[in-house]
Protein backbone atom coordinates (compact mmCIF):
# COMPACT_ATOMS: atom_id res chain seq x y z
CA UNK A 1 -19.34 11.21 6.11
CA UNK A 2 -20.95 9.56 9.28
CA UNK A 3 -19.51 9.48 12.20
CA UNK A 4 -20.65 7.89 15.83
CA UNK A 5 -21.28 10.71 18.18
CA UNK A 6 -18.07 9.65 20.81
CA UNK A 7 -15.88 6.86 21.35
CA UNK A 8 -16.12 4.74 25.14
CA UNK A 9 -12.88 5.85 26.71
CA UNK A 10 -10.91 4.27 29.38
CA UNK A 11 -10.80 5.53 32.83
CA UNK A 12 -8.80 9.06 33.01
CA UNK A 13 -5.33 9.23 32.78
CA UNK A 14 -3.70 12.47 34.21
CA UNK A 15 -0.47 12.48 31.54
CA UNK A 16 -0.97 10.37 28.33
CA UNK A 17 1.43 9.54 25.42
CA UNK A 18 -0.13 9.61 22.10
CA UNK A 19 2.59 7.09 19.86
CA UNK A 20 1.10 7.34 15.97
CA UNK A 21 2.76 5.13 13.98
CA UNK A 22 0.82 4.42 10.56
CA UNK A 23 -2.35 6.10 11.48
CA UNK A 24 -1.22 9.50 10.80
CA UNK A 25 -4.73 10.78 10.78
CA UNK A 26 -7.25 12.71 13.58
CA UNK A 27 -10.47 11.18 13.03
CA UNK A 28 -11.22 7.96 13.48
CA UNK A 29 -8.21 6.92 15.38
CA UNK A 30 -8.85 5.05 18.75
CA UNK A 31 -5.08 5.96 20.18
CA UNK A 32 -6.02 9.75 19.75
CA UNK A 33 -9.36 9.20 21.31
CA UNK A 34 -8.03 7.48 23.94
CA UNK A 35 -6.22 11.23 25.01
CA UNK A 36 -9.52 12.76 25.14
CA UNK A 37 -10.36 12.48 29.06
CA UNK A 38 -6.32 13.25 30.02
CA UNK A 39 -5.45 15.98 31.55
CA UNK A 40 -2.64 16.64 29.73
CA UNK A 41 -1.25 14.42 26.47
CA UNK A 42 1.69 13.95 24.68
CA UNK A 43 1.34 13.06 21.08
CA UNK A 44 4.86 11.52 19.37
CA UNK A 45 5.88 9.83 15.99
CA UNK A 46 9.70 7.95 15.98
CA UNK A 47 10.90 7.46 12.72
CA UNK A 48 11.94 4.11 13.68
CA UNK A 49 15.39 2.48 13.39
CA UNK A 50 14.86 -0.69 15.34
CA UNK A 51 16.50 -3.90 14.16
CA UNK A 52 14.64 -5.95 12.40
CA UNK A 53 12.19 -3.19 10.78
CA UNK A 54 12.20 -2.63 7.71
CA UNK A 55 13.54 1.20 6.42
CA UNK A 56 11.30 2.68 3.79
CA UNK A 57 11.75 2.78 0.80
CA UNK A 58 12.31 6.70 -0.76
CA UNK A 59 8.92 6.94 -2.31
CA UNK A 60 7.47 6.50 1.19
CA UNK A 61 10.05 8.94 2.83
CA UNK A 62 8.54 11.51 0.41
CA UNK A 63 5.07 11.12 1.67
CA UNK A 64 6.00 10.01 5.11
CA UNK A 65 7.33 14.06 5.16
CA UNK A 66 4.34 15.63 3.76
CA UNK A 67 1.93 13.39 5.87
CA UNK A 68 3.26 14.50 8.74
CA UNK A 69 3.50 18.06 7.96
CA UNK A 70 0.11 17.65 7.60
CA UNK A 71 -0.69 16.10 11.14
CA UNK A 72 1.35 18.47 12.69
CA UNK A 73 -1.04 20.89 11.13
CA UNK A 74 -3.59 19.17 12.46
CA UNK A 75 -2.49 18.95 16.11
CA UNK A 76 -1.68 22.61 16.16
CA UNK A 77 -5.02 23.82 15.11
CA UNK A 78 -5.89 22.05 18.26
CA UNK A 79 -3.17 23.56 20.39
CA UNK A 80 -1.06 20.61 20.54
CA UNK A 81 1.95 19.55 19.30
CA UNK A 82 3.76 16.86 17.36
CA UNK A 83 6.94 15.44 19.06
CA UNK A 84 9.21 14.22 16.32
CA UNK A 85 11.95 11.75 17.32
CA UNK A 86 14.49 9.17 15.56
CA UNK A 87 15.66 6.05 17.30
CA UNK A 88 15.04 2.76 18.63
CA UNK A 89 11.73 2.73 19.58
CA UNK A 90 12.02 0.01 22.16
CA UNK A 91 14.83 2.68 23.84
CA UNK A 92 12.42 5.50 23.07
CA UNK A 93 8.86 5.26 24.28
CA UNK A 94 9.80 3.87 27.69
CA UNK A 95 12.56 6.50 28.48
CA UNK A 96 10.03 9.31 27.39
CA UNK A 97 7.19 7.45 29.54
CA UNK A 98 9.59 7.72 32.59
CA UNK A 99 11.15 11.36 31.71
CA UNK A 100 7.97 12.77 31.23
CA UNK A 101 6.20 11.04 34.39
CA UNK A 102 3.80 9.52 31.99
CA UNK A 103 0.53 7.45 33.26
CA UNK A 104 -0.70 6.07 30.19
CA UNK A 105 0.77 5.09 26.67
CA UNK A 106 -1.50 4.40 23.68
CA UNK A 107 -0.82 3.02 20.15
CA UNK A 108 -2.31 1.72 17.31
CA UNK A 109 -1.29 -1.96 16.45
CA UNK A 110 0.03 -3.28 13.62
CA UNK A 111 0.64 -6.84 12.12
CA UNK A 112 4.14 -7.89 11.28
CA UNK A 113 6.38 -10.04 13.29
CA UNK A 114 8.46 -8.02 14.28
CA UNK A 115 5.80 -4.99 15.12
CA UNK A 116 4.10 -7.41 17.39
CA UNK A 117 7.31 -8.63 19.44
CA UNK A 118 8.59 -4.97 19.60
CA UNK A 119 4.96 -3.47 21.27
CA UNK A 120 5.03 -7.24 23.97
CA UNK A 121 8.37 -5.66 24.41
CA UNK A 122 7.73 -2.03 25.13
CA UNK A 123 4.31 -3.40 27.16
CA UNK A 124 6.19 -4.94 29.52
CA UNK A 125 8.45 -2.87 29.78
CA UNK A 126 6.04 -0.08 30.80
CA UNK A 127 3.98 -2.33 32.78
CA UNK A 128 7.24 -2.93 35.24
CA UNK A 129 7.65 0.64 35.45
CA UNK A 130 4.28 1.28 36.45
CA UNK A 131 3.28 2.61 33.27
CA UNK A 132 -0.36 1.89 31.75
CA UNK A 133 0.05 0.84 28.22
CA UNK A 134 -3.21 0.08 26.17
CA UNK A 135 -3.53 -0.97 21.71
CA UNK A 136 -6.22 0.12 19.58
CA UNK A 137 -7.43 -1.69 16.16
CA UNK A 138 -6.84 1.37 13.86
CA UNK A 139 -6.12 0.14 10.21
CA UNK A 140 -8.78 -2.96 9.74
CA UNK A 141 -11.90 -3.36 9.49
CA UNK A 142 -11.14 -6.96 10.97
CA UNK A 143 -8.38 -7.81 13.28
CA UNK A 144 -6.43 -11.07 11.42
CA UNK A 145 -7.10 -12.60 15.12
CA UNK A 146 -11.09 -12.43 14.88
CA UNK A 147 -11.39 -14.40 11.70
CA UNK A 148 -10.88 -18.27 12.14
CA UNK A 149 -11.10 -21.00 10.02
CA UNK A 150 -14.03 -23.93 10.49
CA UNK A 151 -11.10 -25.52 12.38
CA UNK A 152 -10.02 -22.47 14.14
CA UNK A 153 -7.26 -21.59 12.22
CA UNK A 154 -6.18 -19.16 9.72
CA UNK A 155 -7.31 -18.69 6.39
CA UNK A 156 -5.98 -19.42 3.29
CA UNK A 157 -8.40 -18.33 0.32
CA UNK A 158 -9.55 -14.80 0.00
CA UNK A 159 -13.72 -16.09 -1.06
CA UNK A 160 -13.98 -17.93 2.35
CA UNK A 161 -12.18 -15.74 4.39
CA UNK A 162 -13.98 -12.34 2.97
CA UNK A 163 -17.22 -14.33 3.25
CA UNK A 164 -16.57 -15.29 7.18
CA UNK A 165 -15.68 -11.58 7.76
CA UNK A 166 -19.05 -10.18 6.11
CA UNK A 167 -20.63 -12.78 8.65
CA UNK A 168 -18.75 -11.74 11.26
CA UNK A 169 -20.23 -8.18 12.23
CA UNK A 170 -20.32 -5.01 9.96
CA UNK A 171 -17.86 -2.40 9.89
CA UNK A 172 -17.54 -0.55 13.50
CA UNK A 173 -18.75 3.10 12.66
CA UNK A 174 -16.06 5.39 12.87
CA UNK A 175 -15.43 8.07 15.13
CA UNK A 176 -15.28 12.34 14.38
CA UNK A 177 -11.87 14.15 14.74
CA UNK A 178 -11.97 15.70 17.82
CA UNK A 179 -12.46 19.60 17.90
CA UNK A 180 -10.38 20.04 20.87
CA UNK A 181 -7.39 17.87 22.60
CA UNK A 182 -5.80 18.34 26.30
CA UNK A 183 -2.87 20.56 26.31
CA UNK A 184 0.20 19.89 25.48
CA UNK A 185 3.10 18.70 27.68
CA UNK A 186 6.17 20.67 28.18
CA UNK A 187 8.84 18.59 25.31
CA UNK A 188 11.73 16.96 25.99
CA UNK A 189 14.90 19.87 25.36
CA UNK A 190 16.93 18.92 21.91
CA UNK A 191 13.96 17.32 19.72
CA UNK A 192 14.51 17.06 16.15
CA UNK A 193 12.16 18.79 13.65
CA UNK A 194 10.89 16.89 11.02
CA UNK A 195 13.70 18.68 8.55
CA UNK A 196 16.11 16.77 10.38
CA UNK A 197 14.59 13.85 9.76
CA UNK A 198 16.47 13.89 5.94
CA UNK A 199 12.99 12.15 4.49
CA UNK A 200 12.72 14.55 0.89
CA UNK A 201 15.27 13.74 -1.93
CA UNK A 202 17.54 16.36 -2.69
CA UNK A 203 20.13 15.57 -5.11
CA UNK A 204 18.71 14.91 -7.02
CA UNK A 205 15.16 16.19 -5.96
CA UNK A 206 13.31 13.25 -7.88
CA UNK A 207 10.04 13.87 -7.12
CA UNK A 208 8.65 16.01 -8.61
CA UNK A 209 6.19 13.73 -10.55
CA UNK A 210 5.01 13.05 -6.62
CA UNK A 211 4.22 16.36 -6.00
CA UNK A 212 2.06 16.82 -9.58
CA UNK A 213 0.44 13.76 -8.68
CA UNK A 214 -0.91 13.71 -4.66
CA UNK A 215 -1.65 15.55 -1.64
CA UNK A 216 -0.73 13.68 1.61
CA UNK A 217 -2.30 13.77 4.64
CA UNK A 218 -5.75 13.40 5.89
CA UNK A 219 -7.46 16.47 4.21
CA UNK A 220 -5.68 14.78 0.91
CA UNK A 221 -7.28 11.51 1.80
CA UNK A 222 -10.67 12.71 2.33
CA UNK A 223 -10.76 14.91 -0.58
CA UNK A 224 -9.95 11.26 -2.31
CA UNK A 225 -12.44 9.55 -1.57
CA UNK A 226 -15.34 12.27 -2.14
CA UNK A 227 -13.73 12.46 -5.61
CA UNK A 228 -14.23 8.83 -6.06
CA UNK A 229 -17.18 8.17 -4.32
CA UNK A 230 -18.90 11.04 -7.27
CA UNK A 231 -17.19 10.27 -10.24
CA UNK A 232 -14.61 6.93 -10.67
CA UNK A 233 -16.96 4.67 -8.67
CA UNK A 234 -19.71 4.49 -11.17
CA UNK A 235 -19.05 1.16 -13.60
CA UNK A 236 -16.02 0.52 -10.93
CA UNK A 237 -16.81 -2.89 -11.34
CA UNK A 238 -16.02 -2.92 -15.23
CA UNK A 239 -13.97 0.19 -15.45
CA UNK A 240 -11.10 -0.70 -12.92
CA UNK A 241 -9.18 -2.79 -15.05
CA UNK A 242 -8.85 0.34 -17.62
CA UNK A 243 -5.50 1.97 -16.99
CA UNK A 244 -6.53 4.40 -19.42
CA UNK A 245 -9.68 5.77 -17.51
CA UNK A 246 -10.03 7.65 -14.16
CA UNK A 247 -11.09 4.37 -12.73
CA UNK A 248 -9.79 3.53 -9.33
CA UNK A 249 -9.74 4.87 -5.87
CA UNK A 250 -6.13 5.88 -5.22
CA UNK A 251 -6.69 5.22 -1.85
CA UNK A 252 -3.89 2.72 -1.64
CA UNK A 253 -1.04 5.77 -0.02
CA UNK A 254 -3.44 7.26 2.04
CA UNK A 255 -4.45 4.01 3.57
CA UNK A 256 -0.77 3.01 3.85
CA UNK A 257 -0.20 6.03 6.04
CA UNK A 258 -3.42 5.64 8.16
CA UNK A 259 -4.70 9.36 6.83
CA UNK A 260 -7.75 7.66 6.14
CA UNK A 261 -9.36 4.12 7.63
CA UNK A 262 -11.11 1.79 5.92
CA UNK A 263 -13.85 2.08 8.75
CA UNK A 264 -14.28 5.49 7.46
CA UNK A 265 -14.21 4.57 3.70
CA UNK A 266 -16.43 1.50 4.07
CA UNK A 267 -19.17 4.13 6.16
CA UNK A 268 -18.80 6.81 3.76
CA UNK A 269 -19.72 4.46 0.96
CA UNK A 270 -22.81 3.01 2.37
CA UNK A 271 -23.88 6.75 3.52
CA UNK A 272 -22.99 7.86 -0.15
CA UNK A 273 -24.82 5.40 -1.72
CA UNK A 274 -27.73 5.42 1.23
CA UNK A 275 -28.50 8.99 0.10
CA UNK A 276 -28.26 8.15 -3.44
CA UNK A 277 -25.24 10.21 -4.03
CA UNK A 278 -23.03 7.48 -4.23
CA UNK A 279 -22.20 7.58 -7.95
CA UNK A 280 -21.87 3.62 -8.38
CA UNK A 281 -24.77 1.07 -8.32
CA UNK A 282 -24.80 -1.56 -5.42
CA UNK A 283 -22.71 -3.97 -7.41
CA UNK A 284 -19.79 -1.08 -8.10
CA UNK A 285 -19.48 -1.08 -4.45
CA UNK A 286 -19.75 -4.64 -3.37
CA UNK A 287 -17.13 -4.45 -6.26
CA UNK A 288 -14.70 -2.05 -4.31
CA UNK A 289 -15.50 -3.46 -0.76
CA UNK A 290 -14.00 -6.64 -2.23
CA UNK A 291 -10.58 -4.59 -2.62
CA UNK A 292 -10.63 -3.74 0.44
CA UNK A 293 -11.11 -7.12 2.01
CA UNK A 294 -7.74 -8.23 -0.08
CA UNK A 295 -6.49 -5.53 1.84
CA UNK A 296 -7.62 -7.39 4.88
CA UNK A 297 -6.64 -10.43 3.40
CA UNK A 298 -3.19 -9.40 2.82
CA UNK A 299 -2.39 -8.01 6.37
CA UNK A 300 -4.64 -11.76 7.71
CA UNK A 301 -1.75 -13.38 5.63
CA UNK A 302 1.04 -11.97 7.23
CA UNK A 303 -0.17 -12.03 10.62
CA UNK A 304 -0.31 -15.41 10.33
CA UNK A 305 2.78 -16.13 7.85
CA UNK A 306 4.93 -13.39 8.85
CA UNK A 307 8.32 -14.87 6.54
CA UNK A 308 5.58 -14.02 3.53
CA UNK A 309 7.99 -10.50 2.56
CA UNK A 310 10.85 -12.98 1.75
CA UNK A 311 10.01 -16.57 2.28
CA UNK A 312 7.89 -18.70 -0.58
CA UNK A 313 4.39 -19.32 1.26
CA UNK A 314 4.66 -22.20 -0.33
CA UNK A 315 8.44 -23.93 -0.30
CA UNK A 316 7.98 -26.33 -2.89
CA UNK A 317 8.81 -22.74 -5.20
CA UNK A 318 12.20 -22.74 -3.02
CA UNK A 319 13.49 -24.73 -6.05
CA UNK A 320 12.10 -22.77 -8.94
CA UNK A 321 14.79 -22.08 -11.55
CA UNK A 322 15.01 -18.45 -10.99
CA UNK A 323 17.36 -16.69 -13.23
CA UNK A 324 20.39 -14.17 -13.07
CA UNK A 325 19.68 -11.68 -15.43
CA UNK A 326 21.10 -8.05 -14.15
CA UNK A 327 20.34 -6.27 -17.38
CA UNK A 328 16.76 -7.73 -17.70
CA UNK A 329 15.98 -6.49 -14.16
CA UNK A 330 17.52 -3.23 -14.99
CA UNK A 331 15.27 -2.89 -18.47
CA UNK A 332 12.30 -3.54 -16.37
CA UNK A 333 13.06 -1.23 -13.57
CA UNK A 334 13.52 1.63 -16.49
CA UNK A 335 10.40 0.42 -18.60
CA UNK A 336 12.81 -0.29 -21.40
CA UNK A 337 11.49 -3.55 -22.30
CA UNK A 338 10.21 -3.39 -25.40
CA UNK A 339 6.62 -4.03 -24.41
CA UNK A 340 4.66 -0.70 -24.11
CA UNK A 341 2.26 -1.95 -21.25
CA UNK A 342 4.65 -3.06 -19.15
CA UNK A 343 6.61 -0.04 -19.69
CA UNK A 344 4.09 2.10 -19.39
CA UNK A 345 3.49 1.17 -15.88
CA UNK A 346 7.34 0.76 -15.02
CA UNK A 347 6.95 4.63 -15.56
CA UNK A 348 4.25 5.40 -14.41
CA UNK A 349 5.53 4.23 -11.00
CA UNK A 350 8.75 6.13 -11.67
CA UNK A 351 7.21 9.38 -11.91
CA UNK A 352 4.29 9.05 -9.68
CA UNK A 353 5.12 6.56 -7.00
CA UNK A 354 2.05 4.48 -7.93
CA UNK A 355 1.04 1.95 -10.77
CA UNK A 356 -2.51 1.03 -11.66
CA UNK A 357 -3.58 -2.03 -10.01
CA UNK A 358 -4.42 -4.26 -13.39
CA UNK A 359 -0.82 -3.04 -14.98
CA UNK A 360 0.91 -4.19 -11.54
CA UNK A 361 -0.63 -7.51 -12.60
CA UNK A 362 0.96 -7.74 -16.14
CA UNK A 363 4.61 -5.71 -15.13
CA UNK A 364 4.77 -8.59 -11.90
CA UNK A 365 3.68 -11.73 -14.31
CA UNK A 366 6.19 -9.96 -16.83
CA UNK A 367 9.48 -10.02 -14.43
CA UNK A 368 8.75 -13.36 -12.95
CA UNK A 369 7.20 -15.38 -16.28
CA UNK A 370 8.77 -13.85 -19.41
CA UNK A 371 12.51 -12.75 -17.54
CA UNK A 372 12.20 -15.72 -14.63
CA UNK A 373 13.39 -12.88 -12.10
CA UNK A 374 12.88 -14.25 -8.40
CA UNK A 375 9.38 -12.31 -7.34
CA UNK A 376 11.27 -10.68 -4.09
CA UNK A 377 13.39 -8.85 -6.49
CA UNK A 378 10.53 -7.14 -8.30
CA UNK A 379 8.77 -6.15 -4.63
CA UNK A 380 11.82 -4.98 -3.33
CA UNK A 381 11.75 -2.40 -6.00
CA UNK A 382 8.00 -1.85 -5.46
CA UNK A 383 8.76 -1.39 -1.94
CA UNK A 384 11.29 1.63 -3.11
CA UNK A 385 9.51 2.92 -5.35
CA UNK A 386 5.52 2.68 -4.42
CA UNK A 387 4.06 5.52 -2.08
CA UNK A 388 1.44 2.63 -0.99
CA UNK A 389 4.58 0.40 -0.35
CA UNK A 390 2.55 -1.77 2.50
CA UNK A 391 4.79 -5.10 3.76
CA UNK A 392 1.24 -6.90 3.91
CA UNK A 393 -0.24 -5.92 0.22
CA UNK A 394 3.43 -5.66 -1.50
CA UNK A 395 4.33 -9.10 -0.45
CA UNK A 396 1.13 -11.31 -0.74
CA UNK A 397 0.33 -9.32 -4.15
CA UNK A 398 3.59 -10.38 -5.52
CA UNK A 399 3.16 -13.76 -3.89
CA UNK A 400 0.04 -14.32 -5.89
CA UNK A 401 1.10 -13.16 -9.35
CA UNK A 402 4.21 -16.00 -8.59
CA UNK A 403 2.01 -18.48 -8.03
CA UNK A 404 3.90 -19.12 -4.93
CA UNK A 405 1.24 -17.11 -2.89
CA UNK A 406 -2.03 -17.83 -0.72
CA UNK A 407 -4.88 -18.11 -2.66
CA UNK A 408 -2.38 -17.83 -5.70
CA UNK A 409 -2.75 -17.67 -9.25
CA UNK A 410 -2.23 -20.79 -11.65
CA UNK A 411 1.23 -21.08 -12.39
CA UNK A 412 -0.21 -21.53 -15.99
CA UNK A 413 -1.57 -17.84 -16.34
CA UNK A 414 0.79 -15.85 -17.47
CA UNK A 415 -0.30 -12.70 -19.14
CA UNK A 416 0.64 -12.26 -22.76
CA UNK A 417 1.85 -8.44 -22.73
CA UNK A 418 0.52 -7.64 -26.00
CA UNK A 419 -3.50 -8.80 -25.35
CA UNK A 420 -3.14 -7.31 -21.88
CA UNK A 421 -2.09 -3.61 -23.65
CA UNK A 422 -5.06 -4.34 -26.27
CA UNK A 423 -7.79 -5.73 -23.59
CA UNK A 424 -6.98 -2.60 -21.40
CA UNK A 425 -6.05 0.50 -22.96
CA UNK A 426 -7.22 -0.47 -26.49
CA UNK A 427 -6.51 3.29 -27.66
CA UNK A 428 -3.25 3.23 -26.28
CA UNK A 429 -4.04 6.30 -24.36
CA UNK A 430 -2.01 5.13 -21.15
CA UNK A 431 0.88 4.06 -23.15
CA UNK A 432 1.14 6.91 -25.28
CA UNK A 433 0.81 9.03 -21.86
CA UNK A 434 4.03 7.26 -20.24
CA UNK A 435 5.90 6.22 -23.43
CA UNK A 436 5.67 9.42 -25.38
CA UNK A 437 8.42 8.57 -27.98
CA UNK A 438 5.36 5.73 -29.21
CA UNK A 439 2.82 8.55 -29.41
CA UNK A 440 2.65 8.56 -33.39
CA UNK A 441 2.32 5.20 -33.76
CA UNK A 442 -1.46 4.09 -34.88
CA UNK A 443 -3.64 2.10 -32.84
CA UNK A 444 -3.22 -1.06 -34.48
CA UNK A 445 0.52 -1.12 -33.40
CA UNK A 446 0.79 1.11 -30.35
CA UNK A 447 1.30 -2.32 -28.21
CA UNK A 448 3.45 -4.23 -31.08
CA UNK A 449 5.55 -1.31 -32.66
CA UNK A 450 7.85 -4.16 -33.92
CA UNK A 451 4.98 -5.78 -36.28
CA UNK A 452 4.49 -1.95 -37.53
CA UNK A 453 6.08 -1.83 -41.33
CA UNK A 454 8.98 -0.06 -41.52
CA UNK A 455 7.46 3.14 -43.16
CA UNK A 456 4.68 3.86 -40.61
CA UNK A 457 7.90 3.30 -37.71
CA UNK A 458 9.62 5.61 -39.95
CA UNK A 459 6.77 7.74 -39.75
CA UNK A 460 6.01 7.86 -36.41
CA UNK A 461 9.77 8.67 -35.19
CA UNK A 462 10.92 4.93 -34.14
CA UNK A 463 13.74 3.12 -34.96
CA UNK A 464 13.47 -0.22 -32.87
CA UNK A 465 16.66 -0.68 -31.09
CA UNK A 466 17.29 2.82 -30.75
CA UNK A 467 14.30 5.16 -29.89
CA UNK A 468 12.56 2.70 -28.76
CA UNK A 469 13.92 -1.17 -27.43
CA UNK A 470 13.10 -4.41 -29.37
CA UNK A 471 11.33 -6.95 -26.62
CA UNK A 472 13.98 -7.99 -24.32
CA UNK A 473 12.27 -11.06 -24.64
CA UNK A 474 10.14 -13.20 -27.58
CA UNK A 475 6.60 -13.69 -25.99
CA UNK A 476 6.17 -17.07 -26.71
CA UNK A 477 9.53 -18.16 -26.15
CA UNK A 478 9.45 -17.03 -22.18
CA UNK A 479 5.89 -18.33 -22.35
CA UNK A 480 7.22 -22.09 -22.97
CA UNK A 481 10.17 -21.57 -20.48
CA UNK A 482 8.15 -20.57 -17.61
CA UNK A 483 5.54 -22.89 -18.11
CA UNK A 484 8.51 -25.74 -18.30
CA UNK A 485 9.94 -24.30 -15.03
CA UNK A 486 6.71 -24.10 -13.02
CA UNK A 487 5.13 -27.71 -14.36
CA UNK A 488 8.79 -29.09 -12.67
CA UNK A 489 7.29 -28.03 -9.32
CA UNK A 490 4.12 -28.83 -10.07
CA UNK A 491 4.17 -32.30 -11.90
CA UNK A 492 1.66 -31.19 -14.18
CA UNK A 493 1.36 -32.09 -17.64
CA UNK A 494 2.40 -29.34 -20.23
């Protein structure tokens, strides 16, 4: 990976506060860097209970735990130390400022609404005190406040809006871990560890299928993307739709987190593919730089829209139908629906914390075309349940499967469950993976094991209804209500 050679600091600070936030990661993170020239530095993570934040769902608990193990790690191989605290953030960082006779604070920013009022807050607060506070870009490639509109205002569709950033400048190079950090500051007496913090499940321990699956923390992250960058990313461009293949990234968590920045993945690519060990051609990765600018995309959105978690981007879906169905919800949450794609992915997310991206496309279209489930109910449940849970991507994803999104899809696509399975994993080798009890079943059937004749259900171990669910739901009967409910809103013809 390539790295600039240093980072321009700003002017010496004798004592400096080090607050990581979601950048849990050494290299390539300008609020670290920014401790370099101290004299002595205090690095700190709050696990954060400020009103108006939202708490994180358990999925990310479980990695938020491990990541930080790992940066703790990290820090000490440096001979420094991670300061662990729980609170109000607003409370914290200026009381520790003042206790500890700090000069400087640094952070990395992030997007929401309430993120942004909460660091003017904290600023000011600081600044009254006499206390140096200074943000860093440390999770985009570009800042939703550098890319305007031809009329200077935010944009709207993801084609102009990744165009005008590739315009804009290229990716800032990023910068090395450092080998050695200023010592450590005496800690405050009475600081919880990061046990204490009560992030890991424990009865019951539910994860399990977590631990099988990932390794958090920057060395996990980096070890990610080598494997990608030499195997997955050749055909990305075709193969990432395939469920059934080794075909994506996985980036998603580790981005979440900040173990790893796109800066770094973006210059790692180009160096990969610059010394011809990149395994993709040049379309693969234009390919995969274009999921990374809907990464952008999404966090441009909610700086911009910041109701877009739980507010229709566009209200004229504030009077869509949406229906009151507990035990539908409850058959999708469990991937008991009786469609093996969809429940495929419903537990694949279960077990692992993640879903492939093309099978988040069919499971969303599924709960909010075929059951008519309001959208926010499906991402609060990704938000649980998803280690990349990510208030930007989570909501404008959702958003444009609803068709109530930026940049949205047609209210008229909705993805028939049974082509989807057959496009996608035409051997049925992801389904029979997460919905073992259709294993037996032959190809032809694996993604309508109702339309299998009774003796080749019988043979394979199913009896619909009880081994395995009939569809909650007739395809082309939901089909016909949803596109009913959405052309009311849209005054389309049928």
């Amino acid at each position: 990976m390539r790295y600039v050679e240093a980072m321009t600091s700003p002017a010496s600070s004798d004592r400096i506060l080090v607050w990581f936030r979601n950048d849990l990661r050494l290299a390539d993170n300008p609020a670290a860097s920014a401790a370099l020239r101290a004299k002595e530095a205090l690095f700190v993570y709050i696990e954060e209970t400020n009103a108006g934040l939202r708490p994180r769902g358990g999925a990310s608990r479980w990695w938020l735990h491990h990541s930080l193990g790992s940066l703790a790690r990290s820090l000490a191989e440096r001979g420094q130390i991670l300061l662990i605290l729980k609170g109000d953030s607003c409370q914290l960082v200026p009381a520790l400022a003042k206790g500890c006779r700090i000069d400087k604070v640094v952070w990395n920013r992030r997007y929401g609404q309430p993120d942004r009022n909460m660091d003017a807050a904290i600023k000011a607060e600081l600044k009254a005190a006499g206390i140096a506070a200074e943000s860093f870009n440390g999770a985009l490639l570009y800042e939703p406040m550098e890319i305007r509109s031809k009329a200077g205002g935010p944009m709207r569709v993801f084609t102009p809006f990744w165009r005008a950033c590739r315009a804009a400048r290229e990716p800032d190079r990023p910068v090395a871990a450092p080998d050695r950090l200023p010592p450590p500051m005496t800690l405050p007496a009475g600081a919880p560890a990061l046990a204490d913090l009560g992030l890991l499940p424990t009865q019951p321990d539910w994860a399990g299928g977590l631990r099988a699956s990932w390794e958090p923390g920057e060395a996990g992250a980096a070890a990610r993307l080598a494997d990608f960058l030499g195997g997955p990313l050749r055909n990305y461009g075709e193969n990432r739709n395939r469920p059934d293949f080794v075909s994506t990234s996985r980036l998603s968590p580790h981005l979440a987190f900040g173990e790893i920045s796109p800066r770094q993945i973006w210059h790692a690519t180009e160096a990969a593919r610059m010394a011809g060990q990149a395994a993709g051609n040049a379309d693969d990765i234009q390919t995969f730089f274009s999921e990374l600018g809907w990464r952008e995309f999404s966090h441009h959105l909610l700086f911009h829209f910041p109701t877009l978690p739980h507010a229709n981007y566009q209200p004229k879906f504030d009077a869509f139908p949406w229906q009151d169905d507990a035990e539908g919800l409850a058959a999708w949450q469990r991937g008991q629906t009786g469609y093996p794609i969809v429940d495929a992915g419903m537990r694949e997310l279960w077990q692992t914390g993640f879903m492939h991206n093309r099978v988040r496309m069919i499971v969303a279209s599924f709960l909010i075309k075929h059951l008519m489930i309001d959208w926010r109910l499906g991402e609060s449940w990704f938000w649980d349940t998803l280690c990349d849970a990510d208030p930007a991507n989570n909501a404008a994803s959702w958003q444009w499967v609803a068709g109530s999104g930026a940049d949205a899809a047609p209210y008229f696509r909705i993805f028939n469950p049974v082509t989807q399975g057959e496009k996608f994993d035409p051997d049925g080798v992801y389904v029979r993976k997460f919905v073992p009890e259709l294993a037996r079943l032959p190809d032809k059937f694996i993604h309508k094991p109702w339309e299998a004749p009774h003796p080749i259900r019988q043979g394979a171990g199913i009896l619909l209804g009880q081994t395995y669910p009939q569809p909650v739901v007739r395809h082309e009967h939901a089909r016909q209500r949803a596109l009913a409910a959405f052309q009311s809103l849209s005054g389309e013809p049928l």
